[in-house]
Protein backbone atom coordinates (compact mmCIF):
# COMPACT_ATOMS: atom_id res chain seq x y z
CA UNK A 1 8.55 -62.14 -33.56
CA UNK A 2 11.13 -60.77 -35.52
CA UNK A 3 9.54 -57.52 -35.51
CA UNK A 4 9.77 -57.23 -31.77
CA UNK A 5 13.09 -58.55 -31.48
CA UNK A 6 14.15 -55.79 -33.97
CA UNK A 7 12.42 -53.12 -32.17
CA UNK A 8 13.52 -54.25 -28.86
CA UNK A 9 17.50 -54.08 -30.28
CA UNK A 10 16.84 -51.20 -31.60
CA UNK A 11 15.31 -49.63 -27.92
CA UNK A 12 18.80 -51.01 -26.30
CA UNK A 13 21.01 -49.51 -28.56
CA UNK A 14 19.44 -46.05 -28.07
CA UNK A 15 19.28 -46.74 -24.14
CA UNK A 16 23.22 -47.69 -24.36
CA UNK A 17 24.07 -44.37 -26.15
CA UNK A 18 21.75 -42.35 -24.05
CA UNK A 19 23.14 -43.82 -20.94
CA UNK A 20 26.82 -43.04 -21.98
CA UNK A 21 25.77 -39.66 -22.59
CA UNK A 22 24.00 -39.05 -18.96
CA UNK A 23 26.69 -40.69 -17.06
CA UNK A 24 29.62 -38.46 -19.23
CA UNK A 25 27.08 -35.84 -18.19
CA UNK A 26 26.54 -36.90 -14.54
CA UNK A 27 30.55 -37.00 -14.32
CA UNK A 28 31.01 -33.34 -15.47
CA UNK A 29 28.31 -32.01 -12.80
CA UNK A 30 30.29 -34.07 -10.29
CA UNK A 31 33.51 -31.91 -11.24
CA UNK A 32 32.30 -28.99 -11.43
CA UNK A 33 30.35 -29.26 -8.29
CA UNK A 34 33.35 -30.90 -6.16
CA UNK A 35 36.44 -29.63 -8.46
CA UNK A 36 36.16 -26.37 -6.76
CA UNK A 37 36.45 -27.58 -3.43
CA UNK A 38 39.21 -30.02 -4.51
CA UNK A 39 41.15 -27.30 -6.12
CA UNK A 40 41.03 -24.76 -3.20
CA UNK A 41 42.32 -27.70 -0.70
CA UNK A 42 44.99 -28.44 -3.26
CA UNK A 43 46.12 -24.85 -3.43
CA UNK A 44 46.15 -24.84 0.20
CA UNK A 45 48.10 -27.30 1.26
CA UNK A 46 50.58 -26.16 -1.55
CA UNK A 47 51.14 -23.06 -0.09
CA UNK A 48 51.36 -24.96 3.11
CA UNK A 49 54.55 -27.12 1.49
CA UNK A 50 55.76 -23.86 0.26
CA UNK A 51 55.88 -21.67 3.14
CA UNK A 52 56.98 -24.82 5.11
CA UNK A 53 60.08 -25.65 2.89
CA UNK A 54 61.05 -22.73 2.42
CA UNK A 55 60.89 -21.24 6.28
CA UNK A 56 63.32 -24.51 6.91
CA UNK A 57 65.71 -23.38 4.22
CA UNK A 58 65.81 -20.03 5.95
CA UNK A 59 65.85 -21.75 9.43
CA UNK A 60 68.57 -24.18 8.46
CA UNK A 61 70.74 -21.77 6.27
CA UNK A 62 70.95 -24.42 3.35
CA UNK A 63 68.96 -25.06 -0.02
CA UNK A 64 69.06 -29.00 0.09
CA UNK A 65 67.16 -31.97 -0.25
CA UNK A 66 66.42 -31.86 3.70
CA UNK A 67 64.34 -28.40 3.16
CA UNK A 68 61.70 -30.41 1.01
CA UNK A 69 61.30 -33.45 2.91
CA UNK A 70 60.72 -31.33 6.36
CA UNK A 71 57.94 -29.19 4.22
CA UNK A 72 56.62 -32.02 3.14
CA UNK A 73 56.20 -33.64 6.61
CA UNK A 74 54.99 -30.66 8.23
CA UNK A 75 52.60 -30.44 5.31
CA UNK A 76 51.15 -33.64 5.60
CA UNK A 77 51.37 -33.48 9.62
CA UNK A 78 49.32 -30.42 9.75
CA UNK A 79 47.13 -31.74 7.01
CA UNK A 80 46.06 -34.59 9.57
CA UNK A 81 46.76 -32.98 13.10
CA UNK A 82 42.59 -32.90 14.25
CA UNK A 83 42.69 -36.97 13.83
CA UNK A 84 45.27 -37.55 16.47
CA UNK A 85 49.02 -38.15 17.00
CA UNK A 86 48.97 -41.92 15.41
CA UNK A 87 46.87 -40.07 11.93
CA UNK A 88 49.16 -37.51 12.47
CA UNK A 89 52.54 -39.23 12.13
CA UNK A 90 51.64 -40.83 9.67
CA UNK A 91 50.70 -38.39 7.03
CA UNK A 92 54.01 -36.60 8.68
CA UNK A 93 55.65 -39.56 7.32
CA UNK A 94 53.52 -39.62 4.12
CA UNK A 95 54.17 -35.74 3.47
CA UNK A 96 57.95 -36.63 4.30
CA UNK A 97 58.04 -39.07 1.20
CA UNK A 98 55.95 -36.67 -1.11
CA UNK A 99 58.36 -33.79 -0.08
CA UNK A 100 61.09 -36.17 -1.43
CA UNK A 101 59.44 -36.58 -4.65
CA UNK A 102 58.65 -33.03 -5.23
CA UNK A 103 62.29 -32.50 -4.83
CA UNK A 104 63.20 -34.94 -7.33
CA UNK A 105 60.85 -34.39 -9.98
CA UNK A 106 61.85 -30.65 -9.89
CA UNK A 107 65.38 -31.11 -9.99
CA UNK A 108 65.17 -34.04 -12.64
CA UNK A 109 63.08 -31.50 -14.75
CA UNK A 110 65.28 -28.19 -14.07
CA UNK A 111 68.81 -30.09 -14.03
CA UNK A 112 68.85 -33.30 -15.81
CA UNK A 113 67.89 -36.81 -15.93
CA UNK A 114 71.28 -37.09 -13.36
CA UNK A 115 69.87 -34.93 -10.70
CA UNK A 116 67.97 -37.77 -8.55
CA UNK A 117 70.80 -40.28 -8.55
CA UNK A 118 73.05 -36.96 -7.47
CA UNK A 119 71.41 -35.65 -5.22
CA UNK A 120 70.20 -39.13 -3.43
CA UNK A 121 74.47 -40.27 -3.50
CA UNK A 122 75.21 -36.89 -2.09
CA UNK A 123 73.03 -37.11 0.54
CA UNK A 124 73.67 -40.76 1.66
CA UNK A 125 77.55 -39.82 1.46
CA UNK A 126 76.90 -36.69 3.80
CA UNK A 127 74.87 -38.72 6.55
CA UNK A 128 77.75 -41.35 6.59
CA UNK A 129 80.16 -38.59 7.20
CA UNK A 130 78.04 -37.56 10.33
């Protein structure tokens, strides 16, 4: 009895490493089979953001907060536009957000751990002045 309890742990513990191995295995086929795909949708909508942000700066005459948050929802509205107007408007709103973010990670990094409180102060000060 012992002898086939011995064996049988000894099947398991093989079966347990083996199976760690295929399913580390079975995860690096997935990415390189899907990462791809991921990467050029990615890069995409990037360039999206980009051109986006960067056309409103040129539109608007200004290098401000407002440039990234507009690329960011017409980004994430074009991103959803084939699902309809309600999908839509709400990745606009989504993109909006992420635009914001983008903004203050960047300017955080570049400028200083000041540059979101800054920059979010300045802006609430300039739309009470409206």
């Amino acid at each position: 009895s012992s002898g086939i309890n011995a064996e049988y742990g000894e099947h398991s513990r093989n079966f347990d490493g083996s199976s760690k191995v295929l399913r580390r295995n079975q995860f690096l086929n997935s990415i390189t089979k899907r990462g791809t795909f991921v990467g050029n949708s990615l890069a995409v909508l990037v360039l999206i953001y980009t051109g986006s942000s960067s056309m409103v700066g040129m539109w608007r005459e200004k290098e401000d907060l407002w440039n990234d948050v507009m690329g960011g929802g017409i980004t994430g509205g074009f991103y959803k536009s084939t699902r309809g107007v309600r999908t839509a408007a709400t990745f606009t709103g989504l993109g909006m957000i992420a635009g914001l973010a983008v903004n203050l990670v960047n300017g955080t990094i570049e400028q200083g751990s000041s540059y979101a409180s800054d920059t979010l102060s300045d802006t609430a000060r300039e739309l009470w002045e409206r």
